[in-house]
N, C-alpha and C. Protein backbone atom coordinates (compact mmCIF):
# COMPACT_ATOMS: atom_id res chain seq x y z
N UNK A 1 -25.38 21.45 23.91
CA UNK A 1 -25.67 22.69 24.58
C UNK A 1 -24.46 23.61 24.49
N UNK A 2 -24.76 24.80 23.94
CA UNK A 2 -23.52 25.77 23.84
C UNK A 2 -23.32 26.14 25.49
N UNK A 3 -21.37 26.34 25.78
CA UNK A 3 -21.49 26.95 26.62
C UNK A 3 -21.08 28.51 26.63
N UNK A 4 -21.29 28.81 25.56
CA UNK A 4 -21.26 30.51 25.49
C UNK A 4 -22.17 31.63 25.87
N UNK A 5 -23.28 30.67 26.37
CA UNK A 5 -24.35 31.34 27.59
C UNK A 5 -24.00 31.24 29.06
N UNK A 6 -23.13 30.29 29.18
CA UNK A 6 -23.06 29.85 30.49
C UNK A 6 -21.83 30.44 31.02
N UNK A 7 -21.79 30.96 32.59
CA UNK A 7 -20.66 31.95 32.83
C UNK A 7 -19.50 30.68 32.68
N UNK A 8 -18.05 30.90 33.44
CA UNK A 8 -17.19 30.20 33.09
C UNK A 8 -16.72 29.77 34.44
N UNK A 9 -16.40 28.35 35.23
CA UNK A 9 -16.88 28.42 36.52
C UNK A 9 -15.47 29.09 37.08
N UNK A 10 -15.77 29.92 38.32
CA UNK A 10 -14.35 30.26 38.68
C UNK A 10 -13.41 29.42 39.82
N UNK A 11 -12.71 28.99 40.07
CA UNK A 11 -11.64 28.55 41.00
C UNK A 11 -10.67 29.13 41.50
N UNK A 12 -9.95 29.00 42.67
CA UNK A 12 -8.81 29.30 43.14
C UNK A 12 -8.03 27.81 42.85
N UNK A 13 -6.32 28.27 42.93
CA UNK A 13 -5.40 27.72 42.74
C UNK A 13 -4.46 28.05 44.04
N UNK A 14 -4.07 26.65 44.67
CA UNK A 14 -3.26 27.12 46.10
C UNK A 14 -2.30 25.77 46.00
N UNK A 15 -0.88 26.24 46.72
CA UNK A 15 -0.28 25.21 46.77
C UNK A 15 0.40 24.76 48.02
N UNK A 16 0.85 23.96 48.09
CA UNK A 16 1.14 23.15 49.79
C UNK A 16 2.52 22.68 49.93
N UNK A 17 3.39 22.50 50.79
CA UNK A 17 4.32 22.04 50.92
C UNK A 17 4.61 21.29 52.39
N UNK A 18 4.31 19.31 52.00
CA UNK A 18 5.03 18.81 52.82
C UNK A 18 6.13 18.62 53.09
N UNK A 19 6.60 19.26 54.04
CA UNK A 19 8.15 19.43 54.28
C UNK A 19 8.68 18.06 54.97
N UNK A 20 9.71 17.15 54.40
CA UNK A 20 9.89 16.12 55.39
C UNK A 20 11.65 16.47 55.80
N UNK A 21 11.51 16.41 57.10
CA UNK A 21 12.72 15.91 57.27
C UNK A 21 13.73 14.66 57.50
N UNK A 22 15.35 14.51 57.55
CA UNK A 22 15.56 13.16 57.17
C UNK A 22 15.25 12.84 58.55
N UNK A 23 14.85 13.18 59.57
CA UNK A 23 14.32 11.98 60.76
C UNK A 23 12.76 11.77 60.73
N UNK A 24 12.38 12.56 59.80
CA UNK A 24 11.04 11.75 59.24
C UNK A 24 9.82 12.43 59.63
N UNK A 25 10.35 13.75 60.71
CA UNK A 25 9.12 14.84 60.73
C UNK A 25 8.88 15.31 60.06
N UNK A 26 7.30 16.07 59.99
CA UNK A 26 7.17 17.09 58.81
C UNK A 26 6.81 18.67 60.00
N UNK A 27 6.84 19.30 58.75
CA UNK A 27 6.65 20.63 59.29
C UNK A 27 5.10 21.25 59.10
N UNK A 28 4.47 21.59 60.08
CA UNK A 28 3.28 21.97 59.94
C UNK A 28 3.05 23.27 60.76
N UNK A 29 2.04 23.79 60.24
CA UNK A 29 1.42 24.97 61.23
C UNK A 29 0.53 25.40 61.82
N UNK A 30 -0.07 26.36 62.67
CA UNK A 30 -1.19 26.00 62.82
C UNK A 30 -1.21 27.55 62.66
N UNK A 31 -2.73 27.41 61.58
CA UNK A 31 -3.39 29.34 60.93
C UNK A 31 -3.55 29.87 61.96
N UNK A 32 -3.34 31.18 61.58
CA UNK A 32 -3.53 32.40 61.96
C UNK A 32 -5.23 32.53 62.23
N UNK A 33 -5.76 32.44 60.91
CA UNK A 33 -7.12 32.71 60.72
C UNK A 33 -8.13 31.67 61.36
N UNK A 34 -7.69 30.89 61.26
CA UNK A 34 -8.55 29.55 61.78
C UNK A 34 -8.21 28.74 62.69
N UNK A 35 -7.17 28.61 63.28
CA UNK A 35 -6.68 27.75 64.45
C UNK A 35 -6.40 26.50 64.02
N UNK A 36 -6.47 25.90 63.10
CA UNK A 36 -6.40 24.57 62.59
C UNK A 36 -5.30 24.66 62.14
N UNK A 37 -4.45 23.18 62.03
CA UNK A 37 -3.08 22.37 62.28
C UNK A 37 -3.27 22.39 60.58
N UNK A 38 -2.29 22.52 59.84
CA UNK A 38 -2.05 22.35 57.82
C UNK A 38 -0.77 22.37 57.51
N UNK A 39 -0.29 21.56 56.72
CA UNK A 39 0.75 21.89 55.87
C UNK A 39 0.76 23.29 55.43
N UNK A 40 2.11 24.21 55.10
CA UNK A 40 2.09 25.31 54.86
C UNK A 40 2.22 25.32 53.52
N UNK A 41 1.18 26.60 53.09
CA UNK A 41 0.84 26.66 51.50
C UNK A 41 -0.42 28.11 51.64
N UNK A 42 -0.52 28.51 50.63
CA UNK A 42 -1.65 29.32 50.04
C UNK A 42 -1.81 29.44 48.22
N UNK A 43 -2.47 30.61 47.95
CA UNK A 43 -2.97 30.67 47.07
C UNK A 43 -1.69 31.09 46.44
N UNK A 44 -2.03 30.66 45.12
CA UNK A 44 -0.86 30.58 44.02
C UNK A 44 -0.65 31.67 43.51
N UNK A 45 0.40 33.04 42.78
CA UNK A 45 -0.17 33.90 42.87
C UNK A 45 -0.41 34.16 41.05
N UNK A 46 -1.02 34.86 40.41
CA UNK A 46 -1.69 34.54 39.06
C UNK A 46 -0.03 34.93 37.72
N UNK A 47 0.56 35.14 38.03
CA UNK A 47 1.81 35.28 37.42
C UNK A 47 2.96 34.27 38.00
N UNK A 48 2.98 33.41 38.70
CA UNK A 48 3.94 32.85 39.47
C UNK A 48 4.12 30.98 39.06
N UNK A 49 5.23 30.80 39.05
CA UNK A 49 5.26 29.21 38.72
C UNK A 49 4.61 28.57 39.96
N UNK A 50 4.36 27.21 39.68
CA UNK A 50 3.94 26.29 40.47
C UNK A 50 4.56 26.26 41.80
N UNK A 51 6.44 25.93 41.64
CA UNK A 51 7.43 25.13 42.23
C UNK A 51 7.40 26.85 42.91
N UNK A 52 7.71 27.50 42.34
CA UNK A 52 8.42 28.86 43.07
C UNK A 52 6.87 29.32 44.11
N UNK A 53 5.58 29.39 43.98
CA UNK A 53 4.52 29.53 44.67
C UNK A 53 4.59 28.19 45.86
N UNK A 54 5.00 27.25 46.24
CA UNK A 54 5.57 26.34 47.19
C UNK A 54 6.40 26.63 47.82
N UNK A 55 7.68 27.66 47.18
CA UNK A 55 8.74 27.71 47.76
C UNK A 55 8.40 28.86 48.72
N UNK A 56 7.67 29.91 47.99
CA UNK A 56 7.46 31.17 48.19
C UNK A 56 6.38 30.64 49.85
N UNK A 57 5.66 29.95 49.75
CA UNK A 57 4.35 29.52 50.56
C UNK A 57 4.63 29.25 51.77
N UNK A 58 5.56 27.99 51.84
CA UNK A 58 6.11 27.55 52.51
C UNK A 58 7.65 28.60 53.87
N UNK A 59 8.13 29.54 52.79
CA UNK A 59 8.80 30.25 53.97
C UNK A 59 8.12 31.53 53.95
N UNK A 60 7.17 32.39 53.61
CA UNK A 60 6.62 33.30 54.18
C UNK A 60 5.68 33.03 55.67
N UNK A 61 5.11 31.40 55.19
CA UNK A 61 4.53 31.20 56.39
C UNK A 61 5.50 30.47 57.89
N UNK A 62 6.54 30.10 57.47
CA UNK A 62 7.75 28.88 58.49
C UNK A 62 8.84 29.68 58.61
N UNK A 63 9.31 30.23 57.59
CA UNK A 63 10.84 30.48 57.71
C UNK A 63 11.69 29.99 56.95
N UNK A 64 11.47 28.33 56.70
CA UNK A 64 12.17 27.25 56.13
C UNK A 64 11.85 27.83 54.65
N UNK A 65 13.91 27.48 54.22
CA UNK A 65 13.31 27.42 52.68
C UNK A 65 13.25 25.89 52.40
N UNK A 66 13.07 25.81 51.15
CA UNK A 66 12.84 24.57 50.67
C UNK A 66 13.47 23.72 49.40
N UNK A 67 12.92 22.54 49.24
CA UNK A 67 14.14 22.02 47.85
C UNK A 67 12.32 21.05 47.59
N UNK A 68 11.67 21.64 46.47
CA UNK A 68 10.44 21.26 46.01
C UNK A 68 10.97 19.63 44.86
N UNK A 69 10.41 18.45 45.87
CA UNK A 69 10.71 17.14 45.49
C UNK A 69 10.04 16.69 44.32
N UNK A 70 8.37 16.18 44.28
CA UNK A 70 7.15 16.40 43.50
C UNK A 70 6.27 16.08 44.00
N UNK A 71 5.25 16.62 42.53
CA UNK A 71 3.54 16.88 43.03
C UNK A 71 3.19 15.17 43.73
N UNK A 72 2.52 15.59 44.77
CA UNK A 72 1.92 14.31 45.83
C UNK A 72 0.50 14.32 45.95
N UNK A 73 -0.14 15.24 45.57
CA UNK A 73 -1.52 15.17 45.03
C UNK A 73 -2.25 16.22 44.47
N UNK A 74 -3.97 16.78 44.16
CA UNK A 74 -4.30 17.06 43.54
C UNK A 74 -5.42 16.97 44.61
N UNK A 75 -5.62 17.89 45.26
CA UNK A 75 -6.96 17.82 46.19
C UNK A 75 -8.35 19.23 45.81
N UNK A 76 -9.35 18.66 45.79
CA UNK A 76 -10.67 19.87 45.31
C UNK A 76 -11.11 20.36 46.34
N UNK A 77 -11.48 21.28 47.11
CA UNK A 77 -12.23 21.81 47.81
C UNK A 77 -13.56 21.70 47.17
N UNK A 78 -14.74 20.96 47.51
CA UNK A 78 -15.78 21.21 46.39
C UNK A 78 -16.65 22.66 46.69
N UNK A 79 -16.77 22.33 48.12
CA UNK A 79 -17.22 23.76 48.53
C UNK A 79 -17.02 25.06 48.49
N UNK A 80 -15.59 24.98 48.58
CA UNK A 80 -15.19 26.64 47.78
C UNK A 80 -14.54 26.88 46.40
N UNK A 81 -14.72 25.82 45.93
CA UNK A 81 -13.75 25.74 44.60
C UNK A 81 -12.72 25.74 44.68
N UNK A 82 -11.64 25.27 45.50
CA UNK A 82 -10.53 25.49 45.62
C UNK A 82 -9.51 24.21 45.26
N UNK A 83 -8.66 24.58 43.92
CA UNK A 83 -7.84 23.30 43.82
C UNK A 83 -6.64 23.39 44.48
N UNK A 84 -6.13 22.15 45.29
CA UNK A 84 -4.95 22.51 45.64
C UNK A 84 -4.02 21.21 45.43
N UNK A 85 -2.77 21.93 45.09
CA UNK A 85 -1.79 21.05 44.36
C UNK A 85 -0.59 20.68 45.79
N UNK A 86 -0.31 19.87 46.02
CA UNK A 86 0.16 19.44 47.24
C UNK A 86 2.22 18.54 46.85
N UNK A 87 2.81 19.17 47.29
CA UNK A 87 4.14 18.71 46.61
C UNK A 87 5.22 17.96 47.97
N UNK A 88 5.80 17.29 48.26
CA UNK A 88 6.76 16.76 49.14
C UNK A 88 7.53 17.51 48.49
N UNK A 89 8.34 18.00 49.69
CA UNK A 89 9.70 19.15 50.06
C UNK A 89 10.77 18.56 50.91
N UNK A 90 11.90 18.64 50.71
CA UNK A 90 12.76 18.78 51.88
C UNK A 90 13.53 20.05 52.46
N UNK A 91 13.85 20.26 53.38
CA UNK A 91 14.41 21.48 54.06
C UNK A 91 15.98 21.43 53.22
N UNK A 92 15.78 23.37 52.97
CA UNK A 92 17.06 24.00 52.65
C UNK A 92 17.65 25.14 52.95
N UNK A 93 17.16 25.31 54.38
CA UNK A 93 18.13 26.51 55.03
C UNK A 93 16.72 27.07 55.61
N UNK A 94 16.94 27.97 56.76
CA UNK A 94 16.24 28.42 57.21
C UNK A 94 16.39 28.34 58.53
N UNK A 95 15.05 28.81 59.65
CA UNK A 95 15.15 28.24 60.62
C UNK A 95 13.61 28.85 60.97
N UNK A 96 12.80 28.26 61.77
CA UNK A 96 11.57 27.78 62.07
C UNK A 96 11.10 29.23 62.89
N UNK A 97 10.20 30.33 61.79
CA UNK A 97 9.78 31.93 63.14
C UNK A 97 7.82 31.19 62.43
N UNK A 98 7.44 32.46 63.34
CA UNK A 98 5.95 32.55 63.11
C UNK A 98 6.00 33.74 62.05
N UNK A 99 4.84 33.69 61.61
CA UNK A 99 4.30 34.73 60.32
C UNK A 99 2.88 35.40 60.55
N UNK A 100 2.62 36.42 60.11
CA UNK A 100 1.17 36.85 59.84
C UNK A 100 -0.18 35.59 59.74
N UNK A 101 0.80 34.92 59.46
CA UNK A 101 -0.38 33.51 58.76
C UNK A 101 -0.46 32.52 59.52
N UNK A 102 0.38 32.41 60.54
CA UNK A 102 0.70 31.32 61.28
C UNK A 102 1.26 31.47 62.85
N UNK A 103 0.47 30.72 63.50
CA UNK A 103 0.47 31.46 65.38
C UNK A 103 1.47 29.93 66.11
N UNK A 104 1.78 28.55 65.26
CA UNK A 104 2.66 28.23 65.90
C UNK A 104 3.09 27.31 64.04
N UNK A 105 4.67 26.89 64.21
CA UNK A 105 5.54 26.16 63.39
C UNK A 105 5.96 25.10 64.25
N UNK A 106 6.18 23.82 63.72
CA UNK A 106 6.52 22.39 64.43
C UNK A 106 6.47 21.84 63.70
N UNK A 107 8.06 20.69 63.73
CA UNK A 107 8.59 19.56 63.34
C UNK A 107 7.35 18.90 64.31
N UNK A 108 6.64 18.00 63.65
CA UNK A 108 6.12 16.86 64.30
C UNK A 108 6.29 15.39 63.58
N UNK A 109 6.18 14.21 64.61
CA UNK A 109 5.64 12.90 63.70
C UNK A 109 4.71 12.88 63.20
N UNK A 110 4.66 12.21 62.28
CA UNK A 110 3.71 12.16 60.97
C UNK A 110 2.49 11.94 61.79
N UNK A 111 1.86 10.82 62.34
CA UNK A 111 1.18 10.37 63.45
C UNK A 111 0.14 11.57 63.96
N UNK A 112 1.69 12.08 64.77
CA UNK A 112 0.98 13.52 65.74
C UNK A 112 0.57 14.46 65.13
N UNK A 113 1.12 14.61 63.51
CA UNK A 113 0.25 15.64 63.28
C UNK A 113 -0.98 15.16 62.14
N UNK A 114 -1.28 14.13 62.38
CA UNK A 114 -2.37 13.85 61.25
C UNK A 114 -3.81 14.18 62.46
N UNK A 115 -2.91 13.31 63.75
CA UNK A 115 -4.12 13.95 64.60
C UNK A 115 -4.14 15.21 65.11
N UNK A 116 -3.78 16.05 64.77
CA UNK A 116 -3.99 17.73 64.91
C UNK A 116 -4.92 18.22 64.07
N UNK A 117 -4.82 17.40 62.32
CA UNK A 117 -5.41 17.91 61.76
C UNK A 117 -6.72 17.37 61.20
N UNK A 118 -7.68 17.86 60.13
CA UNK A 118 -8.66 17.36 59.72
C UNK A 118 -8.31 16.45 58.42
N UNK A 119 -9.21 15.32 58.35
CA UNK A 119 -8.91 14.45 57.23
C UNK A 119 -8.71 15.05 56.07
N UNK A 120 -9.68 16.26 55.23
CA UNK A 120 -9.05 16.74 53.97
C UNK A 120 -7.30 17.03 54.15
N UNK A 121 -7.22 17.69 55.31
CA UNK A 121 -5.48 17.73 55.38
C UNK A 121 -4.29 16.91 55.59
N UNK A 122 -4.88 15.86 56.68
CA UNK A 122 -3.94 14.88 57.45
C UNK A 122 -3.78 13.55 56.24
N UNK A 123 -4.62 13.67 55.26
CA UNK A 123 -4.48 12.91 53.85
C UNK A 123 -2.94 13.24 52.87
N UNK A 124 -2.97 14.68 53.17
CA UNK A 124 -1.89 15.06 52.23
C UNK A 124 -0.53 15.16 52.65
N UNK A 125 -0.74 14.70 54.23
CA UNK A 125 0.28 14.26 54.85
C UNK A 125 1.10 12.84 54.51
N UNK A 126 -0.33 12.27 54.62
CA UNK A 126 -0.42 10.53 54.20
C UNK A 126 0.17 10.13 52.82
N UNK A 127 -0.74 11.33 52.27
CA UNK A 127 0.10 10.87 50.53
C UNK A 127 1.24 11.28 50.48
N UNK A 128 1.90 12.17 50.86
CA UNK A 128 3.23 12.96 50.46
C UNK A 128 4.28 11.54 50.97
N UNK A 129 3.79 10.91 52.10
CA UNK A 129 4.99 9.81 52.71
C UNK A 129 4.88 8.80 51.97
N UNK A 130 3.99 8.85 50.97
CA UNK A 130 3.83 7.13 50.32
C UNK A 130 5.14 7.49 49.47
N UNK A 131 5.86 6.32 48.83
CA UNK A 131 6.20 6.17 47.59
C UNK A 131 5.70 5.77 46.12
N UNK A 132 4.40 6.03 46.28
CA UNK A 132 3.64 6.41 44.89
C UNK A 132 4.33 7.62 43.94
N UNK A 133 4.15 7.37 42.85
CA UNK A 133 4.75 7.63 41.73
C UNK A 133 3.86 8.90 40.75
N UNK A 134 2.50 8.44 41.10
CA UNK A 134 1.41 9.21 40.36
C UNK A 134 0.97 9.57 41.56
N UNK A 135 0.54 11.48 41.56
CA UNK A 135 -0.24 11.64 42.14
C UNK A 135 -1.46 11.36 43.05
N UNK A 136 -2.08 11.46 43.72
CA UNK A 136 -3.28 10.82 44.27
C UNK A 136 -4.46 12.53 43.86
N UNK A 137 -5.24 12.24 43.57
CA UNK A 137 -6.58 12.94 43.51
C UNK A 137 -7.59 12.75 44.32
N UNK A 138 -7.95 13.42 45.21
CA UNK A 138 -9.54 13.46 46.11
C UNK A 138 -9.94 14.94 45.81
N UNK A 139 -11.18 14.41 46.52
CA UNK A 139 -12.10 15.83 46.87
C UNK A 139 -12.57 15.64 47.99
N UNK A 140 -12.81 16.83 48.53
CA UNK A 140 -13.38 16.92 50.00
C UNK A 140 -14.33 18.46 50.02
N UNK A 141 -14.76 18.39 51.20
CA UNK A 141 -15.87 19.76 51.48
C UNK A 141 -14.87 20.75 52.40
N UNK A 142 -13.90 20.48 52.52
CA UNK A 142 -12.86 21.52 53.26
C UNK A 142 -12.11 20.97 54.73
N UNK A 143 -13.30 19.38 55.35
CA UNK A 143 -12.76 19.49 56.07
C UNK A 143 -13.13 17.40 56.29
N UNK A 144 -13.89 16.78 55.66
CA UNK A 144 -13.56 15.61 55.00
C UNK A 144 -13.50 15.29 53.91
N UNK A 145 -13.31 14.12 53.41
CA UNK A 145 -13.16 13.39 52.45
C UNK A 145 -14.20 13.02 51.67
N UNK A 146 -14.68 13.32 50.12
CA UNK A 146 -15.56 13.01 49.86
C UNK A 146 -15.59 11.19 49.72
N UNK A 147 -16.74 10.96 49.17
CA UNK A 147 -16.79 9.46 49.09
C UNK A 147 -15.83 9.01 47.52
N UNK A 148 -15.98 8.25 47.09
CA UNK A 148 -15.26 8.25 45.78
C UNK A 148 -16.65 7.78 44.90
N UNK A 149 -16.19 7.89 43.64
CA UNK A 149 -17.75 7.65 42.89
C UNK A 149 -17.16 6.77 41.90
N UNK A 150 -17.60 5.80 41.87
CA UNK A 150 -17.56 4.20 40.90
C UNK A 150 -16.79 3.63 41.50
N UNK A 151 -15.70 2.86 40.18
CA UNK A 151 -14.70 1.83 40.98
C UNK A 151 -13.68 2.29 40.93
């Protein structure tokens, strides 16, 4: 089947930054728009590197700059099309204000903030602390986890 009939599907591209610090909190926020607890990140912008759209993400919304470690996963939004690339960070200067995007900033334990947030998110918390080597890949509907399909 040709796909030169078929439109071309569109996606967004957004990126995330778990920030850890060395006593082992991370930095999270909670939106502006939605009230919900996330690692800080948005949309990537269409001229912009990966690492510098993390760096950029991460202190427009915190304050904190950052020192971008590596990619920690690869998560789909299936429902809105949204891929998002998820990186472990450590802190490099800054200091912790609110933003347009964000109504509170907090060092929390890993723990406390997985329960703030929803499983598509509190996952990329989970993965960023492993010492896995390769990425992790899921998909979710925005706000769980899809199932996985085969083995």
């Amino acid at each position: 089947m040709s796909t030169a009939s078929q439109p071309s599907p569109r996606h967004s591209v957004s990126v995330a930054g778990v920030v850890v610090r060395e006593d082992g909190r991370v930095l999270v926020i909670r939106r502006a728009d939605n009230g919900r607890w996330e690692p800080p990140g948005g949309v990537l912008e269409l001229r912009e590197g990966v690492e510098d759209g993390v760096r950029r993400e991460v202190y427009e919304e915190t304050g904190m700059k950052v020192h971008v470690e590596r990619l920690t996963g690869v998560y789909k939004n299936m429902t809105l099309g949204v891929v998002a690339l998820v990186f472990r960070c450590s802190p490099a200067g800054g200091y912790e204000q609110l933003s347009d995007e964000s109504t509170a900033v907090s060092w929390l334990a890993p723990d406390e903030a997985v329960k703030r947030m929803s499983e598509a998110f509190s996952v990329r918390i989970a993965d960023a602390l492993t010492d896995d080597t390769v990425p992790h890949i899921r998909t979710h509907d925005g706000r769980n986890l899809a199932e996985p399909v085969g083995n």
